[in-house]
Protein backbone atom coordinates (compact mmCIF):
# COMPACT_ATOMS: atom_id res chain seq x y z
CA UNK A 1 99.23 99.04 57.71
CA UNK A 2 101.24 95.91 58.26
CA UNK A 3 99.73 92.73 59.84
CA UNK A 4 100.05 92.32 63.51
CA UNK A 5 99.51 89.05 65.77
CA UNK A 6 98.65 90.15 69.19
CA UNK A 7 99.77 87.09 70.01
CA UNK A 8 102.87 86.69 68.26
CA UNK A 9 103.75 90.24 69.41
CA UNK A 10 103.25 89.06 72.98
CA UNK A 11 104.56 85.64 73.27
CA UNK A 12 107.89 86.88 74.08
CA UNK A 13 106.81 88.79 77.47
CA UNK A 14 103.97 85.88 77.90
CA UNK A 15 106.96 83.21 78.26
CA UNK A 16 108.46 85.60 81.07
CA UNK A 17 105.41 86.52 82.91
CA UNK A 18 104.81 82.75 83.00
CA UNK A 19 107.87 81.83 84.44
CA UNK A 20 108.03 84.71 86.86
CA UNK A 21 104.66 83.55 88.15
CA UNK A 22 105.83 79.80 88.40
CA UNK A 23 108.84 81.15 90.69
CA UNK A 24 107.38 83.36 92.34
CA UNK A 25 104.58 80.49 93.63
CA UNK A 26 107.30 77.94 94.00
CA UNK A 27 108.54 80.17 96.18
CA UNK A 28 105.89 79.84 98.91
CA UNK A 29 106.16 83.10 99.84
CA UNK A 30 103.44 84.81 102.24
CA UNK A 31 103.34 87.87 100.17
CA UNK A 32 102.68 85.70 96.76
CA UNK A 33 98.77 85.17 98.05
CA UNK A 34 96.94 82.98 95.46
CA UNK A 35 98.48 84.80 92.92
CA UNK A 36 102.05 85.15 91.92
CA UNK A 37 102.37 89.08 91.37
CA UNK A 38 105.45 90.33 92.70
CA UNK A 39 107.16 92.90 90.58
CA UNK A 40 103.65 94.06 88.92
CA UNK A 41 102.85 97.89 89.73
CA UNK A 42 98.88 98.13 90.19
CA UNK A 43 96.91 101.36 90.48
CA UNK A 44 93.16 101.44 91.66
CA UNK A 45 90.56 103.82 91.40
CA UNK A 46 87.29 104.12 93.95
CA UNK A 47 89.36 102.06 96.81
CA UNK A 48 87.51 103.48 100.17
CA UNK A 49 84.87 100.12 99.48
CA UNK A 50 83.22 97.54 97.53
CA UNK A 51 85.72 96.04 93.96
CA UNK A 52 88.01 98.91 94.45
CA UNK A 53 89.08 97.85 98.20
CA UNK A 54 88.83 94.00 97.76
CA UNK A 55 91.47 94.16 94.80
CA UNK A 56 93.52 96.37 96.37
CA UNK A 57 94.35 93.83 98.95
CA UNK A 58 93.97 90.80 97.09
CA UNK A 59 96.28 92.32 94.55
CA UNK A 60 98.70 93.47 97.72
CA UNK A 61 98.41 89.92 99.19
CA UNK A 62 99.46 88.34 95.90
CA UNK A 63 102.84 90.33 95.77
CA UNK A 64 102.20 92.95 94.02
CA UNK A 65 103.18 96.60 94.61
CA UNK A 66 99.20 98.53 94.54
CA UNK A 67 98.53 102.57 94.68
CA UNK A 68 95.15 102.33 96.31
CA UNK A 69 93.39 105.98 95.39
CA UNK A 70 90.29 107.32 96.76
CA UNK A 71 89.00 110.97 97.43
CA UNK A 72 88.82 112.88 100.18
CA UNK A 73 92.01 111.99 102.39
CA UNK A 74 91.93 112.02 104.93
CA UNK A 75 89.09 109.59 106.03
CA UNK A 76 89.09 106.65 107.86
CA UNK A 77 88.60 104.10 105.10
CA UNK A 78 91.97 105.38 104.14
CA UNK A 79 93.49 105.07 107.29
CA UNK A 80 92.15 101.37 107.76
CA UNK A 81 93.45 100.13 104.05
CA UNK A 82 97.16 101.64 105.17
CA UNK A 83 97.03 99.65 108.52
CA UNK A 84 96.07 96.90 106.91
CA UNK A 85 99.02 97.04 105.03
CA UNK A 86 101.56 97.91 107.49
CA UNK A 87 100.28 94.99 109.80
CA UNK A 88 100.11 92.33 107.32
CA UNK A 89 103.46 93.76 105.35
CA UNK A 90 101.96 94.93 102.05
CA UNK A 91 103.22 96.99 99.68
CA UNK A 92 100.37 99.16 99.45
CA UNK A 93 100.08 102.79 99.21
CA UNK A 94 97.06 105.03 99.34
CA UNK A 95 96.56 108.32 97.11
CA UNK A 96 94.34 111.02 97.29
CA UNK A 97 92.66 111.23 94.04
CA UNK A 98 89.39 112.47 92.81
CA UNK A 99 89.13 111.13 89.21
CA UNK A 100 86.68 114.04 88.36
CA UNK A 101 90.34 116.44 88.93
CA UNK A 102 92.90 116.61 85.91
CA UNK A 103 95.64 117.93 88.43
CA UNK A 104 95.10 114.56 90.87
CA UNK A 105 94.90 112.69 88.06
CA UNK A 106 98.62 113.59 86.82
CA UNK A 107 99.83 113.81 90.67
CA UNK A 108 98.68 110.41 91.55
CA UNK A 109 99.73 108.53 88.39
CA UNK A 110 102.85 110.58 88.40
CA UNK A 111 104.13 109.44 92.27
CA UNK A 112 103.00 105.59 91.27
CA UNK A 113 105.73 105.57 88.19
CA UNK A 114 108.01 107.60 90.35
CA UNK A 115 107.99 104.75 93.37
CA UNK A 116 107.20 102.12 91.02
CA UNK A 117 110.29 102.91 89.00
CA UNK A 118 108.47 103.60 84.98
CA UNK A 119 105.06 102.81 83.78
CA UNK A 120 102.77 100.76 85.61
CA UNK A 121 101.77 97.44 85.03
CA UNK A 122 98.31 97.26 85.63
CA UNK A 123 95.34 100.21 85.78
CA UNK A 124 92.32 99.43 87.47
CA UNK A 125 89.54 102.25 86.47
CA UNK A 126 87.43 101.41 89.24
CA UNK A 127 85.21 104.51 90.65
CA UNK A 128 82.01 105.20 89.23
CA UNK A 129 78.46 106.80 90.40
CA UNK A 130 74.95 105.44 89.87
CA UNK A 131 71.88 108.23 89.91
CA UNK A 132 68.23 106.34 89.49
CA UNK A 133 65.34 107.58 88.17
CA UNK A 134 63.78 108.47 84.76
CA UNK A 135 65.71 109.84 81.80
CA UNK A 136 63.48 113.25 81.70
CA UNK A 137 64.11 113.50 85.20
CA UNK A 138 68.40 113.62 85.25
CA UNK A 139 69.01 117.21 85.26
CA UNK A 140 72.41 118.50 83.81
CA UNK A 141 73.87 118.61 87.39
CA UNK A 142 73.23 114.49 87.72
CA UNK A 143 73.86 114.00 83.97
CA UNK A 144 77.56 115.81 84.15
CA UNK A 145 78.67 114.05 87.52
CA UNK A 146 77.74 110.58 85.95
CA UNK A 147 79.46 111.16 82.35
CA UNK A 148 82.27 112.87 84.44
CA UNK A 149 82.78 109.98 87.14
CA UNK A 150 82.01 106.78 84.92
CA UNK A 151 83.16 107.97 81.25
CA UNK A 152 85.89 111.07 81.39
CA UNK A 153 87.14 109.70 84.66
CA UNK A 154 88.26 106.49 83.00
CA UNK A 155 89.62 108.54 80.01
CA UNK A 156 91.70 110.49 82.02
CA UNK A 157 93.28 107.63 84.20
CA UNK A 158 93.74 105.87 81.00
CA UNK A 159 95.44 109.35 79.41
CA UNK A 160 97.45 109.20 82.18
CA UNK A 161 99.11 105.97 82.28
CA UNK A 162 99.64 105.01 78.48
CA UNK A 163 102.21 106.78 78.00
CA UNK A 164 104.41 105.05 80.74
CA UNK A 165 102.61 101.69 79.55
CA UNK A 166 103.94 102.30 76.05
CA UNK A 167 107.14 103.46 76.61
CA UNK A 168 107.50 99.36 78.10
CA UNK A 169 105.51 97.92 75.36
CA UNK A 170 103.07 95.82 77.78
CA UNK A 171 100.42 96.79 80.48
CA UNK A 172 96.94 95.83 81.37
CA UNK A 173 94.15 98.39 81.59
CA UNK A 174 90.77 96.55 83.24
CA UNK A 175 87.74 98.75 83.32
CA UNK A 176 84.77 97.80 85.53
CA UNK A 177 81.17 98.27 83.38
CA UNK A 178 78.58 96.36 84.49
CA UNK A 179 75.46 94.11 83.07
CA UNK A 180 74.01 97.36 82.52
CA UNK A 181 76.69 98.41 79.91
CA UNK A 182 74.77 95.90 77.51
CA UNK A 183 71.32 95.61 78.40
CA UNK A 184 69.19 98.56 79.67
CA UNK A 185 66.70 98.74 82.47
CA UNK A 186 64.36 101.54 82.99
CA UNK A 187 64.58 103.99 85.79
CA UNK A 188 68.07 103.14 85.70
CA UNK A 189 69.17 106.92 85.48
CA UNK A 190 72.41 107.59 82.87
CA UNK A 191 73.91 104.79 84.52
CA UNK A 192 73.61 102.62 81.15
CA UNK A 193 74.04 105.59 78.78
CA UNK A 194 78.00 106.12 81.11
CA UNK A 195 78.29 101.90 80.74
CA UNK A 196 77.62 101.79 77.15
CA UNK A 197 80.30 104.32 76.40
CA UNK A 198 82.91 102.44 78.99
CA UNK A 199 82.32 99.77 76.28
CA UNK A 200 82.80 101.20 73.54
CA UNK A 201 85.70 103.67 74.42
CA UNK A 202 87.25 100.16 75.90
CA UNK A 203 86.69 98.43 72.99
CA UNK A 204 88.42 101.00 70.68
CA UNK A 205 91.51 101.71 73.17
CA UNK A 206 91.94 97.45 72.61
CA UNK A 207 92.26 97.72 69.30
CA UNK A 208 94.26 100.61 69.10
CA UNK A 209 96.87 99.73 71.54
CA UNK A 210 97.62 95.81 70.01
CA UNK A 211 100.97 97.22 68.49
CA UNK A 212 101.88 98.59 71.72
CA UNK A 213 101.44 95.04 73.64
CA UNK A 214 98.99 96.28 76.52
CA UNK A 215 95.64 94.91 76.27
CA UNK A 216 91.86 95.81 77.46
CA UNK A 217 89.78 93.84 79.88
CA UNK A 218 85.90 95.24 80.28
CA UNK A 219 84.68 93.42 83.34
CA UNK A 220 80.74 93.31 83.50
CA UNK A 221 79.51 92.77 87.02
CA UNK A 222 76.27 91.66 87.41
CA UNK A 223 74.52 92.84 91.26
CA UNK A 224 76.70 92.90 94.24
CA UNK A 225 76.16 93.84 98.38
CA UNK A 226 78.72 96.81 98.33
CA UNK A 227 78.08 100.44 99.24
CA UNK A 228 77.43 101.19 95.84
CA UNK A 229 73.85 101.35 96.36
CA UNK A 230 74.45 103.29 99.66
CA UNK A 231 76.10 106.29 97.46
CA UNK A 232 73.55 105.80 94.66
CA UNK A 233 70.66 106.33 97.32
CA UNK A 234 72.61 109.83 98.31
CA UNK A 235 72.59 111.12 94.85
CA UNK A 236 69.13 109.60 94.11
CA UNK A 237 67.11 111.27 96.67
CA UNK A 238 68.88 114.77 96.52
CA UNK A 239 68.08 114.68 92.37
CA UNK A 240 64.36 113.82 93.79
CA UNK A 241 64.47 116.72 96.13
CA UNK A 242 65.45 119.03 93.91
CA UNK A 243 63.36 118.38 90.71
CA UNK A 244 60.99 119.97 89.23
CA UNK A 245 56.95 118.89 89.84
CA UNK A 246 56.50 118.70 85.70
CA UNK A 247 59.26 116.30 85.16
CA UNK A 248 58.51 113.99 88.57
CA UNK A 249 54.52 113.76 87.77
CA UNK A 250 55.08 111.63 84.24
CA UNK A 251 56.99 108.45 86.31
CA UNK A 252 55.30 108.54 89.97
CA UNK A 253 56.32 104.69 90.58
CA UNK A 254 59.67 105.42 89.58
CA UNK A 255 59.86 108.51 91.07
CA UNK A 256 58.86 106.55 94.41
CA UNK A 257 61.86 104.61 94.66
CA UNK A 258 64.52 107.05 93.51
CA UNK A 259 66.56 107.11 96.82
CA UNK A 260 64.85 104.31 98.78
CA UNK A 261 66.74 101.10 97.05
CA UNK A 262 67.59 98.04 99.73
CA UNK A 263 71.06 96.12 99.02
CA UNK A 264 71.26 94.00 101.77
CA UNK A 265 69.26 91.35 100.41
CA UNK A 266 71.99 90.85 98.08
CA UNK A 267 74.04 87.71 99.05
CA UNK A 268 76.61 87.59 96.09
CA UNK A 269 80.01 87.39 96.81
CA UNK A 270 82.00 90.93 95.66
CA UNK A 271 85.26 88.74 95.66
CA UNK A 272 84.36 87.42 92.26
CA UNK A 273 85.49 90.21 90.79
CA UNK A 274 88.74 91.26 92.06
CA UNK A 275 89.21 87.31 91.22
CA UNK A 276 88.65 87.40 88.37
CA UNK A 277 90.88 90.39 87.54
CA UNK A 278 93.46 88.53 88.90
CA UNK A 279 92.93 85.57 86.96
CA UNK A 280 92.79 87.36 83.40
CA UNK A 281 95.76 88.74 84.64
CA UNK A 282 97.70 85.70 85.56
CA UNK A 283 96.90 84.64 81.89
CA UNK A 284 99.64 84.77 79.22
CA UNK A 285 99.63 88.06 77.94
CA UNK A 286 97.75 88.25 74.15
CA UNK A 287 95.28 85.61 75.79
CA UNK A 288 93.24 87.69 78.10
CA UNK A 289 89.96 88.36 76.47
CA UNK A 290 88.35 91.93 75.96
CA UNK A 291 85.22 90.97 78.16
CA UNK A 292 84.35 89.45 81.41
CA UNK A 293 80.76 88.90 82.79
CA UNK A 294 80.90 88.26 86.53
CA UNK A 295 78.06 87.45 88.28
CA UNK A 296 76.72 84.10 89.59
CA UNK A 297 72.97 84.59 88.52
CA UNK A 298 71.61 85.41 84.71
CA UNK A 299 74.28 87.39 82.27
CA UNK A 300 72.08 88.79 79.62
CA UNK A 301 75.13 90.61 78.27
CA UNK A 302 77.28 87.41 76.93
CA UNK A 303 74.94 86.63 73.87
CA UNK A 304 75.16 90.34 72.91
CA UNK A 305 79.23 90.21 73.60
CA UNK A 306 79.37 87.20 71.48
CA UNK A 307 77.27 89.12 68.38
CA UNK A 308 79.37 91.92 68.65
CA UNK A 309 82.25 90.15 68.48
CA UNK A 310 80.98 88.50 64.92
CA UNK A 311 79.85 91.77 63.93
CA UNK A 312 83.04 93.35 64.61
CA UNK A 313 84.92 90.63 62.56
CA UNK A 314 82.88 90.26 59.70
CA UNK A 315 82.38 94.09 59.19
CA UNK A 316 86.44 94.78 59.90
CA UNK A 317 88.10 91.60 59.90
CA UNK A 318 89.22 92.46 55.84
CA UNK A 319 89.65 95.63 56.29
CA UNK A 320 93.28 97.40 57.32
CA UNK A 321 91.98 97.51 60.77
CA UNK A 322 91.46 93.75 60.64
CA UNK A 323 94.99 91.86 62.46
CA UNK A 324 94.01 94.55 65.52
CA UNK A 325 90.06 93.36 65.54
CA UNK A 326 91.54 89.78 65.12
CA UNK A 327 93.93 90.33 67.54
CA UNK A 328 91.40 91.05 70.41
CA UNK A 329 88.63 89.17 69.37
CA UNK A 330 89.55 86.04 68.42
């Protein structure tokens, strides 16, 4: 296996990026936003609220051309996000597309390369579930839907797109974990057990796709006011409802609050995240780094990152897999 710099490999398209950014700022144009992305194809998952609809139009507003998906079109969030667009003159386009469906997987990521003229820039895995309560008490229907969304429906967006990606030899694929994909909290459902494996399915596609040029971001949110917790208290209570007395009676405090959680004492802003997407991205290319923690408060997950990074590298860094660890990590 020969020896690859990430960096070296990149600094060709990382000069150009650069330079397309400085002219498309210089510019001044409306469209550019704080960002200079015009030219850059972006596709979103989970776009009907919370990260998925901010960077949709932050990513519109800073030139770029963005495939907003979300599932069950049509619905008024939908509707709202296009005439958004139209007023303001994006270049924004919402799919129907429910990640948990190999057919809208292929149709939606097919119709972005088709109007965005090849593979797409940027892939923004995005749409996720959260069930609470205690392990014992996930039954397979909860367990499936949460592996599905938050695991397989990453995989296949991911799937999906690489091929276009690598057929240009650059792209950026950010996937949104959470705190919770490195530290575990009980009562917390399968939501950790789906965020651990977006880490370490992440992790892996990084190193595997350094001789390609496209590169991994795993953003790690910490706890933000959006309707997440609105949809989690939907699936919550109905798992409640539904399960058995002998598995509820072992975790009655937990078992309490499954369904009843209150996110409107959260006062965090969900900007930060979509910003800092769009920061990493306006980095040269072969400098963005594999993780993010966002979040103003605590970020129990950085010392861990930081561990396995030096794991990673001292276990791999010699072996033939070591100039794609290096690559990444360093």
């Amino acid at each position: 296996m020969p020896k690859i710099d990430r960096r070296s490999l990149l600094a060709g398209a990382a000069a150009t990026s650069v330079i397309a950014a400085a002219s498309t700022r210089a510019q001044g144009s409306a469209a550019a936003g704080p960002y200079g992305f015009a030219g850059k194809s972006v596709f979103i998952t989970g776009t009907s609220s919370g990260f998925g609809r901010l960077a949709a139009l932050l990513f519109a507003r800073s030139g770029a051309k963005v495939f907003a998906t979300m599932r069950n079109l049509p619905r008024a969030e939908g509707a709202e996000l296009q005439k958004i667009a139209k007023d303001e003159g994006l270049d924004l386009t919402v799919l129907p597309l429910d990640v948990l469906q190999d057919d809208q997987v292929a149709a939606a990521v097919a119709t972005a390369e088709k109007a965005a003229g090849g593979g797409l820039d940027v892939l923004i895995n995005n749409a996720g579930v959260g069930i609470t309560g205690p392990v014992e008490v996930q039954d397979m229907q909860a367990t499936k839907l949460a592996f599905d969304t938050n695991v397989l429906g990453y995989h296949r967006l991911a799937r999906a797109v690489l091929p276009g990606m690598r057929s240009r030899k650059s792209g950026h694929i950010f996937n949104i974990s959470s705190q919770l994909g490195r530290v575990i909290v009980p009562g917390a459902g399968h939501y950790s057990a789906t965020k651990f494996a977006v880490e370490a399915m992440s992790e892996q596609l990084a190193y595997e796709l350094v001789p390609h040029g496209i590169e991994v971001t795993i953003i790690e949110p910490g706890g933000y006011p959006t309707k997440v917790w609105v949809n989690r208290n939907r699936y919550s209570g109905e798992l409640a409802a539904r399960s058995d007395k002998k598995h509820l009676d072992g975790y009655p405090a937990m078992v309490a609050g499954m369904g009843k959680e209150d996110g409107t004492a959260r006062s965090a802003d969900p900007m930060d995240v979509p910003n800092a997407m769009a920061e990493i991205l306006a980095m040269p290319a072969g400098t963005r780094p594999l993780r993010r923690a966002v979040h103003p408060g605590p970020k129990p997950q950085i010392t861990i990152n930081k561990v396995s990074a030096q794991t990673q590298i001292e276990w791999l860094g010699q072996s033939p897999y070591g100039p794609w660890v290096k690559a990444v990590l360093d």
